[in-house]
C-alpha atoms as a PDB file:
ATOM      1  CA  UNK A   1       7.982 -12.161  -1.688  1.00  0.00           C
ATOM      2  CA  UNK A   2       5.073 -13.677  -0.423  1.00  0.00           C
ATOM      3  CA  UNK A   3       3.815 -14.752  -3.726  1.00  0.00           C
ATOM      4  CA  UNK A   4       7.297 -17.119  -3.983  1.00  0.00           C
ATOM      5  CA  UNK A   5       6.337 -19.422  -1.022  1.00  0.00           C
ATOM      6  CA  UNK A   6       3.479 -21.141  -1.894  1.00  0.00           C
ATOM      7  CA  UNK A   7       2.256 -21.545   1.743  1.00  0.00           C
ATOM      8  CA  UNK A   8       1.555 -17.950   1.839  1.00  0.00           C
ATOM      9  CA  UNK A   9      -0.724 -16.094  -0.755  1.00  0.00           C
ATOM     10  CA  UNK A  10      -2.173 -18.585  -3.094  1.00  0.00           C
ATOM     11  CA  UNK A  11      -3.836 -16.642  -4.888  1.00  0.00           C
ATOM     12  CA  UNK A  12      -4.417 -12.559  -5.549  1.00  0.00           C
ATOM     13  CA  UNK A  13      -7.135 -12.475  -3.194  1.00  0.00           C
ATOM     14  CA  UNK A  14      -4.895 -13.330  -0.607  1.00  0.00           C
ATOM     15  CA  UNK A  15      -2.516 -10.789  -1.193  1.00  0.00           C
ATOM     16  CA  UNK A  16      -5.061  -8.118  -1.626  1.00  0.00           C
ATOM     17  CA  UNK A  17      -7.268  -9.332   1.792  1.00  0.00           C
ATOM     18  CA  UNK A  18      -4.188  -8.903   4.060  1.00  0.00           C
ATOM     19  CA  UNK A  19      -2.630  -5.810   2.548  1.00  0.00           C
ATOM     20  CA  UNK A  20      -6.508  -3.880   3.043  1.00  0.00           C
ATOM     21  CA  UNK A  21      -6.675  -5.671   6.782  1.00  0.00           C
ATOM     22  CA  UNK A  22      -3.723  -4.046   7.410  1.00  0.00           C
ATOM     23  CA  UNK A  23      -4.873  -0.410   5.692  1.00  0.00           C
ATOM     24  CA  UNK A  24      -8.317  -1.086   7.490  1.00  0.00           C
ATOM     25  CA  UNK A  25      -6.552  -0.975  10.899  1.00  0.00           C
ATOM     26  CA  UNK A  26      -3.826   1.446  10.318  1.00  0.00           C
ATOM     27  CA  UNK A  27      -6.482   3.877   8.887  1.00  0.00           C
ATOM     28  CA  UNK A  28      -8.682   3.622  12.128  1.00  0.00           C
ATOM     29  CA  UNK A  29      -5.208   4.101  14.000  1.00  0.00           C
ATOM     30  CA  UNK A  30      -4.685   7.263  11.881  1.00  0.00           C
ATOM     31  CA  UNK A  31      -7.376   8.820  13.611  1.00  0.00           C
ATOM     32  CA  UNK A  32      -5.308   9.938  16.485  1.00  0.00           C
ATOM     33  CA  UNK A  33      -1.968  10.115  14.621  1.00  0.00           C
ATOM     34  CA  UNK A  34      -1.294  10.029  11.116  1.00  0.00           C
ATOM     35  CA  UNK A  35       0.292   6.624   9.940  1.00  0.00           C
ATOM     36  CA  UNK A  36       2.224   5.496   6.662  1.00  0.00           C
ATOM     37  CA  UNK A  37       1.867   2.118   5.161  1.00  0.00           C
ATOM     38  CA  UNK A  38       4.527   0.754   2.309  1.00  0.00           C
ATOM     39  CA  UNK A  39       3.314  -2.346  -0.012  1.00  0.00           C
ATOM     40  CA  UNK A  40       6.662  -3.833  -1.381  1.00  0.00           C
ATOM     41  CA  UNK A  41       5.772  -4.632  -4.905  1.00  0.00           C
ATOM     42  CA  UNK A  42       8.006  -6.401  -7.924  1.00  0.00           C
ATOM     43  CA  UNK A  43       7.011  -6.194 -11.423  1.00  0.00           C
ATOM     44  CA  UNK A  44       7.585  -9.648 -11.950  1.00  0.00           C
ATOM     45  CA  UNK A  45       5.658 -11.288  -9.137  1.00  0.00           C
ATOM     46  CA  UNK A  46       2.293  -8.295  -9.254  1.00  0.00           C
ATOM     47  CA  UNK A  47       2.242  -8.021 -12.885  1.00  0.00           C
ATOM     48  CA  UNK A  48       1.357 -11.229 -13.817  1.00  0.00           C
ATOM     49  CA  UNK A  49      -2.512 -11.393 -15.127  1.00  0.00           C
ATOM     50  CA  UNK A  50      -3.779 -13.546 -11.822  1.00  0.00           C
ATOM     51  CA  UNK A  51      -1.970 -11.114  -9.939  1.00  0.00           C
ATOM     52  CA  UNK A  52      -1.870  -7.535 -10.984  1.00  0.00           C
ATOM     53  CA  UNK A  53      -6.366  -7.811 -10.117  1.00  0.00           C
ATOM     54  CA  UNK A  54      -5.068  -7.420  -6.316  1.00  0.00           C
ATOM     55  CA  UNK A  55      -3.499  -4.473  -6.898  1.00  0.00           C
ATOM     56  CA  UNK A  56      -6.786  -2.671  -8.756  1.00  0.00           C
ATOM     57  CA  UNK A  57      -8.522  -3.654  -5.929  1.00  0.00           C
ATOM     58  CA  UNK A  58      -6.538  -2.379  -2.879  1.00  0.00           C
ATOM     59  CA  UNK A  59      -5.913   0.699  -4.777  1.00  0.00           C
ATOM     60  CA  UNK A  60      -9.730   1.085  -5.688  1.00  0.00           C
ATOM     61  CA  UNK A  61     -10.677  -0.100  -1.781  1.00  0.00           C
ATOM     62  CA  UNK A  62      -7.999   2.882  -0.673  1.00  0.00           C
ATOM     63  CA  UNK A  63      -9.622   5.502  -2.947  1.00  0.00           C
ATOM     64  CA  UNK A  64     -13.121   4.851  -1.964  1.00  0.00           C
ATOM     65  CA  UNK A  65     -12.078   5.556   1.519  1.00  0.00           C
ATOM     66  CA  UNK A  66     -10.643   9.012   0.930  1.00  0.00           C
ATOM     67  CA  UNK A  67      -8.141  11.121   2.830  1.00  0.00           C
ATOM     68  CA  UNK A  68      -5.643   8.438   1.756  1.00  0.00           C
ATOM     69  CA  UNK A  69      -2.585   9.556   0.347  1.00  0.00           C
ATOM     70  CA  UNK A  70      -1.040   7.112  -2.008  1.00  0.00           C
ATOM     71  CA  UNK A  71       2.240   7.929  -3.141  1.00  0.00           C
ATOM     72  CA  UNK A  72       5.798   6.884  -4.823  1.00  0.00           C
ATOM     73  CA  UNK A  73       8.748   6.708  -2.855  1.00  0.00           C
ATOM     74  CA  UNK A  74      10.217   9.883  -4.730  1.00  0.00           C
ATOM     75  CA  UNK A  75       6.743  11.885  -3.558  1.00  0.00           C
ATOM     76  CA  UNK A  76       7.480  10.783   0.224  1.00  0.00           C
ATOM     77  CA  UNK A  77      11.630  12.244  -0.065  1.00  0.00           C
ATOM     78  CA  UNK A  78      10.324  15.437  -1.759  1.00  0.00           C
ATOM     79  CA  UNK A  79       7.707  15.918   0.797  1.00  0.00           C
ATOM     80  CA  UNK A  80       9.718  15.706   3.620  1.00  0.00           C
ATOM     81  CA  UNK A  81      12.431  17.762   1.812  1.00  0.00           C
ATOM     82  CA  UNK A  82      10.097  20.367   1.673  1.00  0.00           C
ATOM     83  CA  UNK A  83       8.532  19.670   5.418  1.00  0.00           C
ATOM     84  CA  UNK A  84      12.441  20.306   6.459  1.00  0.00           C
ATOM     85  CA  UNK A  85      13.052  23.660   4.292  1.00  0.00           C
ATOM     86  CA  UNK A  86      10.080  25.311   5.768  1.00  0.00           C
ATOM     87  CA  UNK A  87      11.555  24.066   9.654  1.00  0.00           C
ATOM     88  CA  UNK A  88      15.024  25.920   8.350  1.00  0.00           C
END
């Protein structure tokens, strides 16, 4: 929703610089503990041509870093589905 206000990211580089400060720290944080990140996205406000870039680039930045899970929301459920059957 940041994308609406216009006082808030401008531009894709924006979006894309605070959503990989906020990986950068959580993934030195996830060297003690692992740690889960969500980015909220809409089709409408990330798939525009200015905007959609940002995404390449966080998800290329997350890649390069490796040991980074990225996944849908249905991958999280089923994963924990399964975490819980093998605790019954």
């Amino acid at each position: 929703m940041q994308f609406l206000n216009t006082n808030r990211f401008a531009r894709a580089a924006d979006f894309a610089d605070y959503v990989l400060d906020a990986f950068d720290w959580l993934h030195r944080e996830g060297a003690r503990a692992p740690k889960m990140m969500s980015i909220g996205l809409h089709l409408r406000m990330i798939g525009r041509p200015g905007r959609i870039g940002a995404l390449d680039r966080i998800l290329a930045a997350m890649r390069a870093r490796g040991g980074v899970w990225i996944a849908r929301r249905q991958d999280i459920a089923r994963h924990w589905l399964a975490c819980a059957a093998r605790q019954a």
